[in-house]
N, C-alpha and C. Protein backbone atom coordinates (compact mmCIF):
# COMPACT_ATOMS: atom_id res chain seq x y z
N UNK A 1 -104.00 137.94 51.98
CA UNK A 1 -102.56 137.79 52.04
C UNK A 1 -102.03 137.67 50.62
N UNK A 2 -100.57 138.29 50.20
CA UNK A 2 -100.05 138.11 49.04
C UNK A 2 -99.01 137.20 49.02
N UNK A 3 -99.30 136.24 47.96
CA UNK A 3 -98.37 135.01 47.99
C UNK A 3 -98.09 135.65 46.77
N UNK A 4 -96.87 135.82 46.37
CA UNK A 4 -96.32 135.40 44.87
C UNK A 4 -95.00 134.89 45.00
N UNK A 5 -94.32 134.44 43.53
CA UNK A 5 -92.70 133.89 43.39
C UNK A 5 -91.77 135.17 43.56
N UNK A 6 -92.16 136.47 43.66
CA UNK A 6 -90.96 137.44 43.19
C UNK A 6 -90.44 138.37 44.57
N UNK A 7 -89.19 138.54 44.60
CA UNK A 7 -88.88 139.01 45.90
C UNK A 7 -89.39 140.18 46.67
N UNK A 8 -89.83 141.22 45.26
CA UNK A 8 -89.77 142.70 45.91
C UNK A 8 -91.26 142.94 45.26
N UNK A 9 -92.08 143.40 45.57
CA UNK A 9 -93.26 143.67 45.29
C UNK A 9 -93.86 145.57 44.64
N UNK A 10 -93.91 145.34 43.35
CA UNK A 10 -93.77 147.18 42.99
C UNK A 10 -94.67 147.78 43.70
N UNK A 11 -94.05 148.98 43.93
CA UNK A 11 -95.35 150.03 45.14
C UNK A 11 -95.46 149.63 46.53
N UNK A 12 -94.67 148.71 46.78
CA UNK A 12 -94.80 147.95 48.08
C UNK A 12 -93.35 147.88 48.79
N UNK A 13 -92.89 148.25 50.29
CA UNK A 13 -91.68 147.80 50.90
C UNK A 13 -91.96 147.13 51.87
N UNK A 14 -91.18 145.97 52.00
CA UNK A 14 -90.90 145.55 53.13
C UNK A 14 -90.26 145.93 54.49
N UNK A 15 -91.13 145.72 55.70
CA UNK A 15 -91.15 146.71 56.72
C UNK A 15 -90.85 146.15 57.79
N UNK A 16 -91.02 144.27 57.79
CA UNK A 16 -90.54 143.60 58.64
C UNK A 16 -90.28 142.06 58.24
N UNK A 17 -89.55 141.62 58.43
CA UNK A 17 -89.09 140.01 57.86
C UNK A 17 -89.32 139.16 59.26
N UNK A 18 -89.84 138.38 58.56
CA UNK A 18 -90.34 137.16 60.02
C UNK A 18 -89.46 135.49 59.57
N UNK A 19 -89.38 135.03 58.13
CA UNK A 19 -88.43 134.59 58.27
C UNK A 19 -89.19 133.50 57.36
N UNK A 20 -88.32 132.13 56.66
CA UNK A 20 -89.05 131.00 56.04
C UNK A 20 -90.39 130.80 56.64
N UNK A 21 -91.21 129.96 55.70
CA UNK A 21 -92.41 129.54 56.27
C UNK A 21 -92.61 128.41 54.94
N UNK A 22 -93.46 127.44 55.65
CA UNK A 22 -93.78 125.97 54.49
C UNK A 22 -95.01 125.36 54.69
N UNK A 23 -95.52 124.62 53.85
CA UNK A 23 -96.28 124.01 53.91
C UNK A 23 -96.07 122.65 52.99
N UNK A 24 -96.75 121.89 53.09
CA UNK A 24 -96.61 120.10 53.03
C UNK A 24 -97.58 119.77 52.96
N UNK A 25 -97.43 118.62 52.02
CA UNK A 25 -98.80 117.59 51.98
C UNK A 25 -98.56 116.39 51.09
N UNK A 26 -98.18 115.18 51.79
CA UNK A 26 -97.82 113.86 51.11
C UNK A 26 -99.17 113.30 49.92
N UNK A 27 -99.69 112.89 48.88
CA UNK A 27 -100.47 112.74 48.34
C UNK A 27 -99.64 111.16 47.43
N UNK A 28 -100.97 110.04 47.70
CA UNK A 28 -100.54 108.94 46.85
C UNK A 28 -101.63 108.48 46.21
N UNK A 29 -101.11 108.22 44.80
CA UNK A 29 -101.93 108.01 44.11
C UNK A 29 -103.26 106.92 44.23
N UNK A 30 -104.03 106.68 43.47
CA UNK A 30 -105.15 105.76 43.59
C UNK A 30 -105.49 104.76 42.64
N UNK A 31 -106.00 103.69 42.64
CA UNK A 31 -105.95 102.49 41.93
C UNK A 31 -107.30 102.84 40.14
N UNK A 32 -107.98 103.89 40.80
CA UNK A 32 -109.11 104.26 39.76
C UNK A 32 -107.87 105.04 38.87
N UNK A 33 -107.16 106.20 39.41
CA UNK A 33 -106.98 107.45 38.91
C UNK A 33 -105.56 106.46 37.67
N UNK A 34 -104.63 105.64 38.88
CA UNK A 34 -103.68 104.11 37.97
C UNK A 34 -104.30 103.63 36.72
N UNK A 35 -105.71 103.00 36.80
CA UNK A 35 -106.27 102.41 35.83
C UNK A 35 -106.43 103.45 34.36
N UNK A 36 -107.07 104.45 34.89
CA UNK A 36 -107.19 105.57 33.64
C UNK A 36 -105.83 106.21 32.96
N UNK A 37 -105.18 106.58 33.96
CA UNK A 37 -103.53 107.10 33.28
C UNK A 37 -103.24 105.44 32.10
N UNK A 38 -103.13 104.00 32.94
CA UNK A 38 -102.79 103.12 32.10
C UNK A 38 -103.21 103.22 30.72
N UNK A 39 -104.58 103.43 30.86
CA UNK A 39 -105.43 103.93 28.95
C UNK A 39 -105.18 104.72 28.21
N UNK A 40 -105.02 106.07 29.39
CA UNK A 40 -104.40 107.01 28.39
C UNK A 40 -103.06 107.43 28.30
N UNK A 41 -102.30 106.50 28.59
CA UNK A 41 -100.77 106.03 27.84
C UNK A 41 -101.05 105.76 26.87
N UNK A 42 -101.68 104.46 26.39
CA UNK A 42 -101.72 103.54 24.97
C UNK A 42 -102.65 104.97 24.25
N UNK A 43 -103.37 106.00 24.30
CA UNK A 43 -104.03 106.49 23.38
C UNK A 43 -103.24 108.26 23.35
N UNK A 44 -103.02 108.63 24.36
CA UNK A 44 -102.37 109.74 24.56
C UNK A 44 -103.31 110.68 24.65
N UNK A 45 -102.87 111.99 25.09
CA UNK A 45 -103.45 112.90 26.47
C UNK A 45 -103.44 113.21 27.75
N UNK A 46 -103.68 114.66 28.38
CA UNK A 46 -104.08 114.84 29.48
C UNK A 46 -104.43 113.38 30.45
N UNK A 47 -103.75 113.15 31.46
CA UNK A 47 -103.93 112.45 32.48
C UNK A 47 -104.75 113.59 33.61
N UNK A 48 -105.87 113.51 33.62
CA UNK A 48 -106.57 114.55 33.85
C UNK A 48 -106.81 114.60 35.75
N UNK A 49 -106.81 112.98 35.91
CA UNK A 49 -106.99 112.60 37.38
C UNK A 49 -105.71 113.03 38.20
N UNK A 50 -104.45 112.74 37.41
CA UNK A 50 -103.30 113.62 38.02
C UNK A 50 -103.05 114.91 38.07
N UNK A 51 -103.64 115.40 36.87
CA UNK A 51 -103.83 116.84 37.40
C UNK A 51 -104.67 117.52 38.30
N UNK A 52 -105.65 117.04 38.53
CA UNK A 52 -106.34 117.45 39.42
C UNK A 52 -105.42 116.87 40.81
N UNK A 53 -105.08 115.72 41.06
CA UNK A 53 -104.38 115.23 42.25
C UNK A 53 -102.94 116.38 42.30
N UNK A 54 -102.57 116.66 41.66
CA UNK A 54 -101.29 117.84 41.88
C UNK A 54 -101.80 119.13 41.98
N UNK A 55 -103.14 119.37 41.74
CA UNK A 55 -103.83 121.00 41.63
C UNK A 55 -104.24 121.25 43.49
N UNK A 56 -104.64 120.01 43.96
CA UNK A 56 -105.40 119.84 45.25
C UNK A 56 -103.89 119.99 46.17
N UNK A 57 -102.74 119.33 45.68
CA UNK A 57 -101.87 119.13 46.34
C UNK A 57 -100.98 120.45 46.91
N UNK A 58 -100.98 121.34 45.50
CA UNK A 58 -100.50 122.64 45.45
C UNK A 58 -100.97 123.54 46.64
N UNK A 59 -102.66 123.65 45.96
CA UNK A 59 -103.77 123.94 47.02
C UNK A 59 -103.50 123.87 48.29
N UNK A 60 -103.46 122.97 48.77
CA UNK A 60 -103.16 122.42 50.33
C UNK A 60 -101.67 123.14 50.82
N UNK A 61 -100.77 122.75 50.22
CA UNK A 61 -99.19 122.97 50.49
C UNK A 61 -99.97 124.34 50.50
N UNK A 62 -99.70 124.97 49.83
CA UNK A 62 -100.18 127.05 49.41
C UNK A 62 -100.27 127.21 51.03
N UNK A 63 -101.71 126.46 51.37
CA UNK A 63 -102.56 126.94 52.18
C UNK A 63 -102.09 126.69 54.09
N UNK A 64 -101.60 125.67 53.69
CA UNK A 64 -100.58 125.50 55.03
C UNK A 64 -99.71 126.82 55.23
N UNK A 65 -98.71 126.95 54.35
CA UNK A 65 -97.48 127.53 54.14
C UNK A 65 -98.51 129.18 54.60
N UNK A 66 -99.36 129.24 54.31
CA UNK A 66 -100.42 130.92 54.19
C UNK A 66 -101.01 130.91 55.75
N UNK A 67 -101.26 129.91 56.27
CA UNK A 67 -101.32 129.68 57.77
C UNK A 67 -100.49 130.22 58.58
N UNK A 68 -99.63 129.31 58.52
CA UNK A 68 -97.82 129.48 58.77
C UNK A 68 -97.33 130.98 58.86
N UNK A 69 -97.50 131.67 57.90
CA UNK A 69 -97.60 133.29 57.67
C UNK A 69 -98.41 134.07 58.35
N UNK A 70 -99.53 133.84 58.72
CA UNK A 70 -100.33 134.69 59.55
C UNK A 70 -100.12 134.67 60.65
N UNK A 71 -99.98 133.38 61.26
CA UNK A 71 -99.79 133.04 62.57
C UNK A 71 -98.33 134.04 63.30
N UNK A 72 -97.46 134.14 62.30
CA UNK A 72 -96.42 135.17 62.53
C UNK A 72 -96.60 136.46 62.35
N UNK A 73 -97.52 137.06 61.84
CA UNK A 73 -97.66 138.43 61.76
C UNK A 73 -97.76 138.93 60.38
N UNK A 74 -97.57 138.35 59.19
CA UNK A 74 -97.52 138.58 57.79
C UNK A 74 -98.31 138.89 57.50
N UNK A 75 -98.34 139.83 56.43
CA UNK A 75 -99.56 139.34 55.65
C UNK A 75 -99.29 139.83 54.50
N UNK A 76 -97.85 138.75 53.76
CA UNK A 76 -97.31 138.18 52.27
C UNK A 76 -96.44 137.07 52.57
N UNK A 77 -96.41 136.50 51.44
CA UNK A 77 -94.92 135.93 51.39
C UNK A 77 -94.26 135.78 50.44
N UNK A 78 -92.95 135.85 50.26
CA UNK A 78 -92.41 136.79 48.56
C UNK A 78 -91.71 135.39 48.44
N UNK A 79 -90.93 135.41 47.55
CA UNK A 79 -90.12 134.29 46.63
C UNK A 79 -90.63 133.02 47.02
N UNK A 80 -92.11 133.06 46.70
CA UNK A 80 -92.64 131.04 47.04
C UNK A 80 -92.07 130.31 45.63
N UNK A 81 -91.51 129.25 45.94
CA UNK A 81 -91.03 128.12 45.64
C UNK A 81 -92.15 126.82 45.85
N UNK A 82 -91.64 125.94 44.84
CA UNK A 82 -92.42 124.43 44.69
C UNK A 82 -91.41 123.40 45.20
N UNK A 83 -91.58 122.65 45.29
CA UNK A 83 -90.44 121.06 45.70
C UNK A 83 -91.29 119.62 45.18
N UNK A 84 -90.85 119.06 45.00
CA UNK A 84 -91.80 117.47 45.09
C UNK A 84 -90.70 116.45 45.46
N UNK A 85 -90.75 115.44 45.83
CA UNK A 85 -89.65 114.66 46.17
C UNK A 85 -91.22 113.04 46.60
N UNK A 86 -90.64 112.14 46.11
CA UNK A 86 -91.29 110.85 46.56
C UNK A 86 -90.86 110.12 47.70
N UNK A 87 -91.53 109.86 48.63
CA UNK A 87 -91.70 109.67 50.11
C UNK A 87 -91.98 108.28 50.06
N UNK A 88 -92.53 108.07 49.21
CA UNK A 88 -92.71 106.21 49.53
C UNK A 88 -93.28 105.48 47.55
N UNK A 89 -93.11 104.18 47.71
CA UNK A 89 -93.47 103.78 46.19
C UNK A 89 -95.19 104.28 45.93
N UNK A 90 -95.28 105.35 45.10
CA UNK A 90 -96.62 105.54 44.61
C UNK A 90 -96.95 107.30 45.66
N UNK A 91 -96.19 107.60 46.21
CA UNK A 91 -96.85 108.63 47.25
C UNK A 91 -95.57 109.90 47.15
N UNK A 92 -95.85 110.61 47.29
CA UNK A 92 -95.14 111.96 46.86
C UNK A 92 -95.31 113.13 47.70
N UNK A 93 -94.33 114.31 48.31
CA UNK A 93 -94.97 114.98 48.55
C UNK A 93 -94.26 116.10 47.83
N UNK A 94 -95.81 117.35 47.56
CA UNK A 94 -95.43 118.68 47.34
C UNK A 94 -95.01 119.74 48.39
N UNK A 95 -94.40 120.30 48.44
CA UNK A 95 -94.07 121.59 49.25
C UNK A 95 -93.45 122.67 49.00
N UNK A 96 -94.52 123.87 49.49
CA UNK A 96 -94.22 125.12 49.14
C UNK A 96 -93.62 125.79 50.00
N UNK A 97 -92.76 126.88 50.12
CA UNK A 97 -92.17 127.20 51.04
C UNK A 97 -91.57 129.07 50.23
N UNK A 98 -91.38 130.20 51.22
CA UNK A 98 -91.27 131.32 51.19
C UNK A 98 -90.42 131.92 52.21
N UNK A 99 -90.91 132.99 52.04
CA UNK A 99 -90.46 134.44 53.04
C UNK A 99 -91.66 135.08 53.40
N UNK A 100 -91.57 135.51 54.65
CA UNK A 100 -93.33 135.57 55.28
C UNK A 100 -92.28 137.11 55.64
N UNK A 101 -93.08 138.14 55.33
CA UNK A 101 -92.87 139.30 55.31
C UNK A 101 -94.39 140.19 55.75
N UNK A 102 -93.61 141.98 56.15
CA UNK A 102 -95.48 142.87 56.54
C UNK A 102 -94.69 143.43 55.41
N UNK A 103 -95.40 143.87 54.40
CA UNK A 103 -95.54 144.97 53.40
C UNK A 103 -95.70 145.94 53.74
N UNK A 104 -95.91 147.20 53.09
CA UNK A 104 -96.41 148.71 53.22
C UNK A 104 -96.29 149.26 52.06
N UNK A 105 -97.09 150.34 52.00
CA UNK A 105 -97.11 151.27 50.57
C UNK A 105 -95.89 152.19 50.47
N UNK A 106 -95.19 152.29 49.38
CA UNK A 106 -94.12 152.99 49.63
C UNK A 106 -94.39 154.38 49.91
């Protein structure tokens, strides 16, 4: 399946529109991953445990939202978008969300 951000895909038309599609995934942080960011405030750098915790998060959201798409008949989805918004003190969620479209060769 083709996920990208851009609406129209070169060499490619869209042949049928099925409509939004999303995926979600609340993620809160952890008391190890807390302790290490605290250190590397005072020294500076990569907070490396959060990146990985936002890489997994992406991951997941993607992969829902790519579910979501098949299950309708797709197989792309054009203008994906990011969101984050905090859901509770310490917990966050990411979500990706599109246009679940069938492609064809022009």
């Amino acid at each position: 399946m083709l996920i990208t951000n851009v609406e129209n895909v070169p060499g490619k038309v869209i042949v049928e529109h099925f409509g939004i599609v999303q995926g979600s995934t609340v993620r809160a942080k952890n008391v190890g991953r807390d302790i290490m960011a605290s250190l590397k405030n005072l020294i500076g750098g990569e907070l490396k445990g959060y990146t990985e915790l936002l890489n997994e998060a992406r991951r997941e959201s993607l992969d829902r939202m790519e579910e979501q798409a098949k299950t309708m008949g797709a197989n792309a989805v054009v203008n994906v978008r990011f969101a984050t918004s905090s859901v509770a003190q310490g917990a966050s969620e990411l979500f990706a969300y599109g246009t679940a479209v069938r492609l064809e060769s022009e």
